[in-house]
C-alpha atoms as a PDB file:
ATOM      1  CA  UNK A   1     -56.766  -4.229 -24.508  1.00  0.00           C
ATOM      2  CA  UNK A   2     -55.272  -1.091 -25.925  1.00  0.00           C
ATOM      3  CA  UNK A   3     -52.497  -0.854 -28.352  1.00  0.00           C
ATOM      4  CA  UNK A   4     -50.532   1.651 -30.548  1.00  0.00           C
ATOM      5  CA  UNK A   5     -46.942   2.351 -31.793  1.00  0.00           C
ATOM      6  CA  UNK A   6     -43.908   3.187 -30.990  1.00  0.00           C
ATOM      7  CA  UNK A   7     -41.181   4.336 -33.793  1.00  0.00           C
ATOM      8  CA  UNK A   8     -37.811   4.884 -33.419  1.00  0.00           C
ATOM      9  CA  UNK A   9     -36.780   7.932 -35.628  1.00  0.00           C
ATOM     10  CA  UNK A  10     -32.888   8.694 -36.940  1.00  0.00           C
ATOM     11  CA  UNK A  11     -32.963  11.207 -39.971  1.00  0.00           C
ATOM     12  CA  UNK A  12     -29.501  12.803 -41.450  1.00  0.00           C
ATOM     13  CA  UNK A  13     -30.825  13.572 -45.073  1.00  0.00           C
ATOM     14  CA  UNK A  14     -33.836  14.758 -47.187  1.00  0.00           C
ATOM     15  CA  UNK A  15     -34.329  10.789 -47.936  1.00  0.00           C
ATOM     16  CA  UNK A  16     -34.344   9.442 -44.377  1.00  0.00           C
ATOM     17  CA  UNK A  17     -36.862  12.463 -43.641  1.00  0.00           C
ATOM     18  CA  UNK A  18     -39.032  10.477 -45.976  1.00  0.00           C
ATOM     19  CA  UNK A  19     -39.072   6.768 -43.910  1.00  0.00           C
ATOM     20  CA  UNK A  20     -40.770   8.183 -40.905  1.00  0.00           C
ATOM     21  CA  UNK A  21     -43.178  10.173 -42.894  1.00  0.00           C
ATOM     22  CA  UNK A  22     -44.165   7.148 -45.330  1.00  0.00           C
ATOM     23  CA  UNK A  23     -44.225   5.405 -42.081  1.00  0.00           C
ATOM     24  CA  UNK A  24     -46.834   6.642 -40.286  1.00  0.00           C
ATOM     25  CA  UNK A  25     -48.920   7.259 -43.670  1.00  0.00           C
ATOM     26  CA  UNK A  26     -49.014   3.728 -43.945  1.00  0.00           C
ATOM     27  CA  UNK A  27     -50.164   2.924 -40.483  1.00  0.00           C
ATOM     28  CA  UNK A  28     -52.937   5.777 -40.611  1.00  0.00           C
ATOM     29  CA  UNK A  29     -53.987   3.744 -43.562  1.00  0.00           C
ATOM     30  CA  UNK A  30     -54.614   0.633 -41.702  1.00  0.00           C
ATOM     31  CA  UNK A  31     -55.143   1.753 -37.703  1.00  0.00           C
ATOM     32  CA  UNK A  32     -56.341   5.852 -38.439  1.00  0.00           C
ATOM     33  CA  UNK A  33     -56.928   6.108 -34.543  1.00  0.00           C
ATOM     34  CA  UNK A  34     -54.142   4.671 -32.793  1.00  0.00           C
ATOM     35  CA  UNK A  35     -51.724   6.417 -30.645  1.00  0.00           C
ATOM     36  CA  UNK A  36     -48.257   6.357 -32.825  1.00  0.00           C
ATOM     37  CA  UNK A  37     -45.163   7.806 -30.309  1.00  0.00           C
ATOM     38  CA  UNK A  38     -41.955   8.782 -32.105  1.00  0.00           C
ATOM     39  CA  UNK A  39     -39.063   8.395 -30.749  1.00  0.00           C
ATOM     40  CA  UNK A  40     -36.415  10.634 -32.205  1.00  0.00           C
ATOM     41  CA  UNK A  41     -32.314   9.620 -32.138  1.00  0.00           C
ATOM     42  CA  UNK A  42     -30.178  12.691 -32.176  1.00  0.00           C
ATOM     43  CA  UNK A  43     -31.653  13.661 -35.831  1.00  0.00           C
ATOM     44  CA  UNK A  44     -30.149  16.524 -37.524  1.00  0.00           C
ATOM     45  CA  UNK A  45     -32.723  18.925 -37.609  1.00  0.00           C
ATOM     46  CA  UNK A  46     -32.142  20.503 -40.740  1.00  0.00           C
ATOM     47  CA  UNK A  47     -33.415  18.099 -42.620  1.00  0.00           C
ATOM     48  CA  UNK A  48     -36.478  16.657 -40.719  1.00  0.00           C
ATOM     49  CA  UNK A  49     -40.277  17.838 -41.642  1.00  0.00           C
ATOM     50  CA  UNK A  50     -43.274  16.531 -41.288  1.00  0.00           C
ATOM     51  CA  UNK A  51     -44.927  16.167 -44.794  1.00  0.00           C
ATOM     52  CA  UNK A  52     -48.626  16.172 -43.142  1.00  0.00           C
ATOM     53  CA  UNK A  53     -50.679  17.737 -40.052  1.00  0.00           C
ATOM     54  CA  UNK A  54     -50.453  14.336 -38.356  1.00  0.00           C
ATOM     55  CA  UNK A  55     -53.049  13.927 -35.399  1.00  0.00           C
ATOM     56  CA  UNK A  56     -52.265  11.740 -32.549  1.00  0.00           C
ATOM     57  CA  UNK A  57     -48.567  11.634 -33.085  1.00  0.00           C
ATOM     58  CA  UNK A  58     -46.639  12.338 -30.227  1.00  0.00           C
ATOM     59  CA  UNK A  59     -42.696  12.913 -30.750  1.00  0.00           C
ATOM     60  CA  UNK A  60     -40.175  12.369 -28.264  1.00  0.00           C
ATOM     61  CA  UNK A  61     -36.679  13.823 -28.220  1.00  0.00           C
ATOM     62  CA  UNK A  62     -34.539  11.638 -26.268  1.00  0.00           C
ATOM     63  CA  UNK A  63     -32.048  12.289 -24.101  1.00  0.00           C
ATOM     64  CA  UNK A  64     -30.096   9.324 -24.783  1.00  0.00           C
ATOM     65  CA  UNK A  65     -28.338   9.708 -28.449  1.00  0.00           C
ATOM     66  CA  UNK A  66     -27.362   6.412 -30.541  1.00  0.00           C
ATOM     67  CA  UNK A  67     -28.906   4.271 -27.912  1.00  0.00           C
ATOM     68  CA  UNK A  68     -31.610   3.316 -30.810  1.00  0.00           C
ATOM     69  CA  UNK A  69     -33.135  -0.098 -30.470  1.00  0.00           C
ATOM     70  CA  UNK A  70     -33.651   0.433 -27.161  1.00  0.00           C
ATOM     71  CA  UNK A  71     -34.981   3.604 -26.849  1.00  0.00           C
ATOM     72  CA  UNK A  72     -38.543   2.346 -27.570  1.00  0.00           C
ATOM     73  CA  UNK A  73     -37.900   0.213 -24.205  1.00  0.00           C
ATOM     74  CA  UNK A  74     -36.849   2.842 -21.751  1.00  0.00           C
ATOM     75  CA  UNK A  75     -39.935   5.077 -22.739  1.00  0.00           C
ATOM     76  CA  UNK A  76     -42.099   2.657 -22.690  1.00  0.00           C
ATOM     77  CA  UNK A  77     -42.130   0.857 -19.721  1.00  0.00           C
ATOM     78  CA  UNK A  78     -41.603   4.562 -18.511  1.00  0.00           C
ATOM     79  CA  UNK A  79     -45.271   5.656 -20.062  1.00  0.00           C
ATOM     80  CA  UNK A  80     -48.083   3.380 -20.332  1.00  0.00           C
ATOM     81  CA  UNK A  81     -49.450   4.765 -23.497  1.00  0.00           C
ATOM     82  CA  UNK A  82     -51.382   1.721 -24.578  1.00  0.00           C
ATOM     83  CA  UNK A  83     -50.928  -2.177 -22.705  1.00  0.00           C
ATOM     84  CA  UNK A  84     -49.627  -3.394 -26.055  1.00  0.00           C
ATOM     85  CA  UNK A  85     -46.783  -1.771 -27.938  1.00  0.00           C
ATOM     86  CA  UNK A  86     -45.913  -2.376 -31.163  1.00  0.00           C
ATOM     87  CA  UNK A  87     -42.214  -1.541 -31.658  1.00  0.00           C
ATOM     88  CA  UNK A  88     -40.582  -0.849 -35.405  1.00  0.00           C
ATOM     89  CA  UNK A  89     -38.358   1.107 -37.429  1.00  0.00           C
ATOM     90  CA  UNK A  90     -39.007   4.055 -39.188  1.00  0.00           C
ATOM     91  CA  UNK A  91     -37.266   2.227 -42.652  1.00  0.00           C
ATOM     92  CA  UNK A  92     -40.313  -1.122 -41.409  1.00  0.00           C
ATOM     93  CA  UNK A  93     -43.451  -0.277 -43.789  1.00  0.00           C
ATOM     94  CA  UNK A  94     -46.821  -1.634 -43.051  1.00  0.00           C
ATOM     95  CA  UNK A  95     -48.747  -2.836 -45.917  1.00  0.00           C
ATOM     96  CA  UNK A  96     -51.539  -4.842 -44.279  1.00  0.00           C
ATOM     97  CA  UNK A  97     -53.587  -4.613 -41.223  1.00  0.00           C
ATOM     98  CA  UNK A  98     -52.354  -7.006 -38.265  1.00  0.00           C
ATOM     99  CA  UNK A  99     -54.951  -7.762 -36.301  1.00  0.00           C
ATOM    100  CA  UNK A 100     -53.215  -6.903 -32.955  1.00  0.00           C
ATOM    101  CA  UNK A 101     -55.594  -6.961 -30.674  1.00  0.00           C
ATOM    102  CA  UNK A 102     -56.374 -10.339 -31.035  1.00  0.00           C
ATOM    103  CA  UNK A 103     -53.142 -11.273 -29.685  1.00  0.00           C
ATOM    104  CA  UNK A 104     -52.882 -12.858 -26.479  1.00  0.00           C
ATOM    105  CA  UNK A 105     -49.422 -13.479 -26.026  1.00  0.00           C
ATOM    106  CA  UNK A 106     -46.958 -11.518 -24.212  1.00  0.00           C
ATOM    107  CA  UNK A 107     -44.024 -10.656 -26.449  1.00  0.00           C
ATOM    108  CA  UNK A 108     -43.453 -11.617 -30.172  1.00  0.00           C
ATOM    109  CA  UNK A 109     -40.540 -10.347 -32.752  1.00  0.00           C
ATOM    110  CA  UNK A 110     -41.097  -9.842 -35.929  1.00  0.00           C
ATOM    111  CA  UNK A 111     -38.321 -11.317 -37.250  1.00  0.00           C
ATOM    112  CA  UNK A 112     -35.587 -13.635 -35.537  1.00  0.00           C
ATOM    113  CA  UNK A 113     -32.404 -14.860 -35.945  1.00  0.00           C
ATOM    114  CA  UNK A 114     -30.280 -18.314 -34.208  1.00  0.00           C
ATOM    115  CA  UNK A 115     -28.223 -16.765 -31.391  1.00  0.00           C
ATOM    116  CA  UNK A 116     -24.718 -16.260 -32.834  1.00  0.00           C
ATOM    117  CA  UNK A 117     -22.369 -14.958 -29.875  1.00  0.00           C
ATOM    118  CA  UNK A 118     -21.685 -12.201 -32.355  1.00  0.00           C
ATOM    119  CA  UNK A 119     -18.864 -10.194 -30.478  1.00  0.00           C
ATOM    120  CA  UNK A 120     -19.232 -12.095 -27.526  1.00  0.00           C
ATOM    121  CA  UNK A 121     -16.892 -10.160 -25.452  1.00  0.00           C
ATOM    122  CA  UNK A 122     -19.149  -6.724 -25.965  1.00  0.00           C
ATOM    123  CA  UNK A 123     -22.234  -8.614 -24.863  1.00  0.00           C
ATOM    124  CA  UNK A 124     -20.885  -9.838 -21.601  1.00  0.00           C
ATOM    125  CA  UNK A 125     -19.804  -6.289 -20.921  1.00  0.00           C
ATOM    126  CA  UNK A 126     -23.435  -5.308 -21.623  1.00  0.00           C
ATOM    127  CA  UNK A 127     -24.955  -7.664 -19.702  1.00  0.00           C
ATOM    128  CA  UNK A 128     -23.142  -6.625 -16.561  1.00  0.00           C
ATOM    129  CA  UNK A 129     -25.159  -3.657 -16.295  1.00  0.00           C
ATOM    130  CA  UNK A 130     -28.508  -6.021 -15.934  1.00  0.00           C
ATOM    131  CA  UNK A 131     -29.541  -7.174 -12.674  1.00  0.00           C
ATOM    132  CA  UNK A 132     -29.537 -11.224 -12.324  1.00  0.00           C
ATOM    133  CA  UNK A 133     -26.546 -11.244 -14.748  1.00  0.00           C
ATOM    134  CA  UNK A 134     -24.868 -13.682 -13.696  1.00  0.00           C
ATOM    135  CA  UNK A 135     -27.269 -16.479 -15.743  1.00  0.00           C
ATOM    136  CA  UNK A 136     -27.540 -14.207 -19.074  1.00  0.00           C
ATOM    137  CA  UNK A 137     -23.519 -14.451 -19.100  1.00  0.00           C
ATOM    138  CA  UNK A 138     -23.567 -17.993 -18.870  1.00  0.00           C
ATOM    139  CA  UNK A 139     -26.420 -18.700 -21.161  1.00  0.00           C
ATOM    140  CA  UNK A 140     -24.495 -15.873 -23.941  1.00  0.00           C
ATOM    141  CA  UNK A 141     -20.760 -17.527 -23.470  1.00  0.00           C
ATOM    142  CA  UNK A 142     -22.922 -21.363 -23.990  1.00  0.00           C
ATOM    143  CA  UNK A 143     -23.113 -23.292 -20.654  1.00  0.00           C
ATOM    144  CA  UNK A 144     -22.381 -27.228 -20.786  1.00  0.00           C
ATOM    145  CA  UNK A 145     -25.604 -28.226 -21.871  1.00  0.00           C
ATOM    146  CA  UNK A 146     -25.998 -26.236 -24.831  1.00  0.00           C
ATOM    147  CA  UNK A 147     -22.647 -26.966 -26.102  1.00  0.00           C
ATOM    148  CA  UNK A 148     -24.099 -30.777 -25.862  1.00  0.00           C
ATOM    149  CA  UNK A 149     -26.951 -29.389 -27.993  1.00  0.00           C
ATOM    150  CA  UNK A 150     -30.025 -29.152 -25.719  1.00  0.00           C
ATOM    151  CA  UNK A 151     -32.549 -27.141 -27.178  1.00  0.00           C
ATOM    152  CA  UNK A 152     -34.363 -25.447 -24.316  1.00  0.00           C
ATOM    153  CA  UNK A 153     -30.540 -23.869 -23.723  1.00  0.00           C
ATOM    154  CA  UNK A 154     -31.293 -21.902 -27.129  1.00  0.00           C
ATOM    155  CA  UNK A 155     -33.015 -19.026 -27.985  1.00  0.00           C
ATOM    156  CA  UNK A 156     -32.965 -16.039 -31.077  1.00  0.00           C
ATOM    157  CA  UNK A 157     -31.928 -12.604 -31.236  1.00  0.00           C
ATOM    158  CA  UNK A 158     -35.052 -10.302 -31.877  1.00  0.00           C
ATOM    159  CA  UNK A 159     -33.952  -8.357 -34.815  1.00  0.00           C
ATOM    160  CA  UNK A 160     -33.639  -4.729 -34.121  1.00  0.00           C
ATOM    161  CA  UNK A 161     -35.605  -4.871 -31.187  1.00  0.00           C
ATOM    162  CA  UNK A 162     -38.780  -4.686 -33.179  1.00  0.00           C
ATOM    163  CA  UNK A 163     -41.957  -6.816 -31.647  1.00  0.00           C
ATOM    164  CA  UNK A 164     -45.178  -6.717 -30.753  1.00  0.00           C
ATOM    165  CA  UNK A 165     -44.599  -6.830 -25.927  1.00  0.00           C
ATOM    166  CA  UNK A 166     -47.240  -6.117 -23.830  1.00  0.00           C
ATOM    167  CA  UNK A 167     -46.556  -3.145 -20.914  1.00  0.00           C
ATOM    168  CA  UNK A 168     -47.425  -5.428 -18.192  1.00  0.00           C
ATOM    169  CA  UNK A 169     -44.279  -8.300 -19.359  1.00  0.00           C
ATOM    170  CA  UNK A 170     -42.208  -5.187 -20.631  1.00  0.00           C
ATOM    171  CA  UNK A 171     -42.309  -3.756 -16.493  1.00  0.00           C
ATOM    172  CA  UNK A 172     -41.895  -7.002 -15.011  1.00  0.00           C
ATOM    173  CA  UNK A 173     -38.028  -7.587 -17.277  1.00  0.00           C
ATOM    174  CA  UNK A 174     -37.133  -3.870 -15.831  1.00  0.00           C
ATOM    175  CA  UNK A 175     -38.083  -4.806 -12.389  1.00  0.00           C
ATOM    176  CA  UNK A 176     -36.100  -8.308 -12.487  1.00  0.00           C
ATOM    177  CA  UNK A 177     -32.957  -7.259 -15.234  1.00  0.00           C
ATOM    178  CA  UNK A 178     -33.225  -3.186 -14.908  1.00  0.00           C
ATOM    179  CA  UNK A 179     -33.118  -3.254 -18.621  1.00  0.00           C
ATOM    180  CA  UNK A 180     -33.387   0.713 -18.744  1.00  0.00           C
ATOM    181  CA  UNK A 181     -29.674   0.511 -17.152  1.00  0.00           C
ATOM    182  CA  UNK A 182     -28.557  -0.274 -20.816  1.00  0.00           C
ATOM    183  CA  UNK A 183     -28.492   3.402 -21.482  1.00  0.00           C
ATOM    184  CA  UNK A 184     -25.354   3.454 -19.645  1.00  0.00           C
ATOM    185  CA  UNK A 185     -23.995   0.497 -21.902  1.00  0.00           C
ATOM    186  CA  UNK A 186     -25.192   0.751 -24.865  1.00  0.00           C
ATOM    187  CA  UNK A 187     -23.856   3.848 -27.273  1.00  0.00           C
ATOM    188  CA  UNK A 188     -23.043   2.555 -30.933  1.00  0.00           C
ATOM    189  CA  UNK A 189     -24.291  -0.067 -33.633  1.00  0.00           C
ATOM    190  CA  UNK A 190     -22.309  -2.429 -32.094  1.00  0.00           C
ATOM    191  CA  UNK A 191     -23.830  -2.147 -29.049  1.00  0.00           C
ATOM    192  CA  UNK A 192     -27.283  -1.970 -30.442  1.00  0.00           C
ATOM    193  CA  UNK A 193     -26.418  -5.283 -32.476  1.00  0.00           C
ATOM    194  CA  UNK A 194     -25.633  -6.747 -28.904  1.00  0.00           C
ATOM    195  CA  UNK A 195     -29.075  -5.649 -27.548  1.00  0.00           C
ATOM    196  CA  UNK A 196     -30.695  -7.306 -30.162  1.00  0.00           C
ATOM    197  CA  UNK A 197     -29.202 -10.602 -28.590  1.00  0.00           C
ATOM    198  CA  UNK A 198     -29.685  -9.535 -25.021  1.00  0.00           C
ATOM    199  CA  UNK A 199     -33.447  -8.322 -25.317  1.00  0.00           C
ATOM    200  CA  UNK A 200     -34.166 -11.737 -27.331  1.00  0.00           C
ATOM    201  CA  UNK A 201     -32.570 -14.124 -24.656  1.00  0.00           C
ATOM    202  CA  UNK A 202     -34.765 -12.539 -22.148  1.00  0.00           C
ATOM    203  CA  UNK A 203     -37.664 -12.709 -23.757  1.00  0.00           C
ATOM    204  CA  UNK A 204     -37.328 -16.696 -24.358  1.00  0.00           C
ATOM    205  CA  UNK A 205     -36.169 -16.306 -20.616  1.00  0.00           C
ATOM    206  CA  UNK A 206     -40.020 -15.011 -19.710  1.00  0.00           C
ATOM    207  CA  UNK A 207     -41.657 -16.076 -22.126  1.00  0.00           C
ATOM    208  CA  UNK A 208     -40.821 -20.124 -22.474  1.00  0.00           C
ATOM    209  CA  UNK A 209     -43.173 -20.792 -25.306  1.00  0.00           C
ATOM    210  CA  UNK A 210     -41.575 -18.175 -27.366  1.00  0.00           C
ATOM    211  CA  UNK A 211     -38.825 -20.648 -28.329  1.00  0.00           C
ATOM    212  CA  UNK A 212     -41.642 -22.612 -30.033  1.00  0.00           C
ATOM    213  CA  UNK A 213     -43.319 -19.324 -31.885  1.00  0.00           C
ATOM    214  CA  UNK A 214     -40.287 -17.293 -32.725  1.00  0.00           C
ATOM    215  CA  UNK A 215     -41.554 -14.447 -34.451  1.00  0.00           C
ATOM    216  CA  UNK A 216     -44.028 -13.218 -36.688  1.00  0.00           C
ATOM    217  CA  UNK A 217     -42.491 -13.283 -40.195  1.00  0.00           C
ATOM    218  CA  UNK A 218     -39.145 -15.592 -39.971  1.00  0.00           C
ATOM    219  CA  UNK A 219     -35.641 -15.684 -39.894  1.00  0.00           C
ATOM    220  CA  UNK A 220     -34.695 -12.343 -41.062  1.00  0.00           C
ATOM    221  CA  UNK A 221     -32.043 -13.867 -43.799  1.00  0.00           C
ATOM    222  CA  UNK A 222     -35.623 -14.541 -45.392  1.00  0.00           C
ATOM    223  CA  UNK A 223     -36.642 -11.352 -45.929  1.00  0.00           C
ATOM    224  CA  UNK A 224     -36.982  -9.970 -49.728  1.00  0.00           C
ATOM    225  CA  UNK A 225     -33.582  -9.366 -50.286  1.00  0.00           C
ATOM    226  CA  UNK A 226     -32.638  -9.484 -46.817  1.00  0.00           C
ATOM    227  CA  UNK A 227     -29.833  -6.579 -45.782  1.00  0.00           C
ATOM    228  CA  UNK A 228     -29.197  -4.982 -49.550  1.00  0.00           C
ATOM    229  CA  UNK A 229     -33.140  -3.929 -50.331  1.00  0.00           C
ATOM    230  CA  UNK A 230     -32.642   0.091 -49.693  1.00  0.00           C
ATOM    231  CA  UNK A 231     -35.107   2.602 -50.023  1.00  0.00           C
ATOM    232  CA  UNK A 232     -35.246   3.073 -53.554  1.00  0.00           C
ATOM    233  CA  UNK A 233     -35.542  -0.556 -54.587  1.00  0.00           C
ATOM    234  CA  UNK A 234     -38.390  -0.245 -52.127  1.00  0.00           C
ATOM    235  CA  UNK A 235     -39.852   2.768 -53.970  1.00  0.00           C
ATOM    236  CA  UNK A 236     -39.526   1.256 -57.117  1.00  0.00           C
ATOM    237  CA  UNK A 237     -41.719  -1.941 -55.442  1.00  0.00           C
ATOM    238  CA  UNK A 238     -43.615   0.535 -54.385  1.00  0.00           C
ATOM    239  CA  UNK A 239     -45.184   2.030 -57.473  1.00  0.00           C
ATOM    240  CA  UNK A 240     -44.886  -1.118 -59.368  1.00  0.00           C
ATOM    241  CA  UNK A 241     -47.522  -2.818 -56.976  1.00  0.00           C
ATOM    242  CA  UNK A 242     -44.822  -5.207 -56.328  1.00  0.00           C
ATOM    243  CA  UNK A 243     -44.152  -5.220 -52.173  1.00  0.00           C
ATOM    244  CA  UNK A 244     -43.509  -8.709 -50.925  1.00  0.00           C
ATOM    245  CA  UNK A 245     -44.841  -9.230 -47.350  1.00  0.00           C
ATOM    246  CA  UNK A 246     -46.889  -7.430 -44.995  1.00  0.00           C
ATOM    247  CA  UNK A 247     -44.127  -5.420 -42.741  1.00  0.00           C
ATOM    248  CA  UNK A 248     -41.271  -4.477 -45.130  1.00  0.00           C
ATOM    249  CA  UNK A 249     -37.916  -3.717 -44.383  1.00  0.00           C
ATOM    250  CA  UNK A 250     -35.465  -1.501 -45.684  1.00  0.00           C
ATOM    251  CA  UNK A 251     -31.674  -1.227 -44.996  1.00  0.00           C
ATOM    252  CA  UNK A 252     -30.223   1.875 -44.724  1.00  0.00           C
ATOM    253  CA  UNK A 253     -26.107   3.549 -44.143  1.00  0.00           C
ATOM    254  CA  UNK A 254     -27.348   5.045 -41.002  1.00  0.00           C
END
């Protein structure tokens, strides 16, 4: 089965210009054939510039500004550009090959994170725009049994929507929840934050074994230096030789 990547794109300076560029040099480095789609977030213009003749990049301008995380979602299941997507950041850096077409599984995060009912009231007013809401509401406020602490009642948050999902399980959540009705909801971080709880509780939803896998590299709070590492302690990593992990994140005052 086919599979390629899909990057969501934000740039407001000359240094945020740089994350999608280093981006996709680093996954020509490991996968110099596959598709790579780039999905760009009401950038400013001004600043954004592709540092290379890039082949087999396609960029998207969407037509939904600051709905980020889930942009990759409504395109996707939208266009079939590959069966298997593979969904990051442009501030996530590949630094090893992942052998992803060996994976027969239909949805995995790359990094997770215990459900939290962060700003619960804001996720049951998202939720409401999903079809077959009426379960995600009671599973986000915490039903009887998982206040009694059954663990089949849990489930994580996929952190910023980034995972490896396969097109055929990605269609099947929009025909049952209507997922790309979000765009409606969703408009700011906050919102975003609460997609990142939404997306992950349907997953475990369809997926039931997922509860048991969880994601590819861990809890996110795990991660080298796990919501302060910015770009130029990255940088400095960088040239030193000195990158811990495979997919690297950096946070950014976007």
């Amino acid at each position: 089965m086919t599979f390629g990547f899909i990057i969501t794109r934000h740039v407001n300076s000359e240094q945020t210009n740089k994350y999608w560029n280093h981006n996709v040099k680093l996954i020509r480095t490991y996968y110099p054939f596959k598709k790579i789609v780039i999905i760009d977030d009401n950038s400013n213009y001004e600043y954004v510039k592709s540092e290379f003749d890039y082949k087999n990049v396609e960029i998207i301008q969407s037509e939904y500004p600051g709905r980020g995380e889930l942009l990759p979602y409504v395109y996707y299941v939208r266009n079939k550009w590959f069966d298997n997507a593979v969904i990051i950041h442009d501030s996530a850096f590949l630094h090893k090959r992942i052998p992803f077409e060996k994976i027969k599984i239909p949805v995995l995060p790359f990094w997770h994170h215990p459900y939290d009912k962060e700003n619960l009231n804001n996720l049951l007013r998202i939720s409401a725009y999903l079809k077959n809401g009426a379960f995600i509401r009671q599973r986000l406020s915490g039903s009887e049994i998982n206040i009694l602490g059954m663990n089949e009642q849990k489930f994580n948050l996929c952190f910023g929507g980034q995972c490896f999902i396969n097109h055929s399980f990605l269609s099947n959540l929009e025909r049952k929840y209507n997922i790309t009705n979000l765009v409606n909801a969703i408009t700011c971080r906050t919102d975003r934050c609460g997609f990142e709880r939404i997306i992950g509780l349907l997953f475990n939803n369809e997926f039931k074994n997922l509860s048991k896998i969880k994601s590819f590299y861990g809890d996110i709070r795990k991660h080298h230096q796990s919501f302060l590492y910015n770009y130029d302690n990255y940088l400095k990593d960088f040239r030193n030789n000195n990158i811990c992990g495979t997919l690297v994140k950096v946070w950014t005052g976007r």
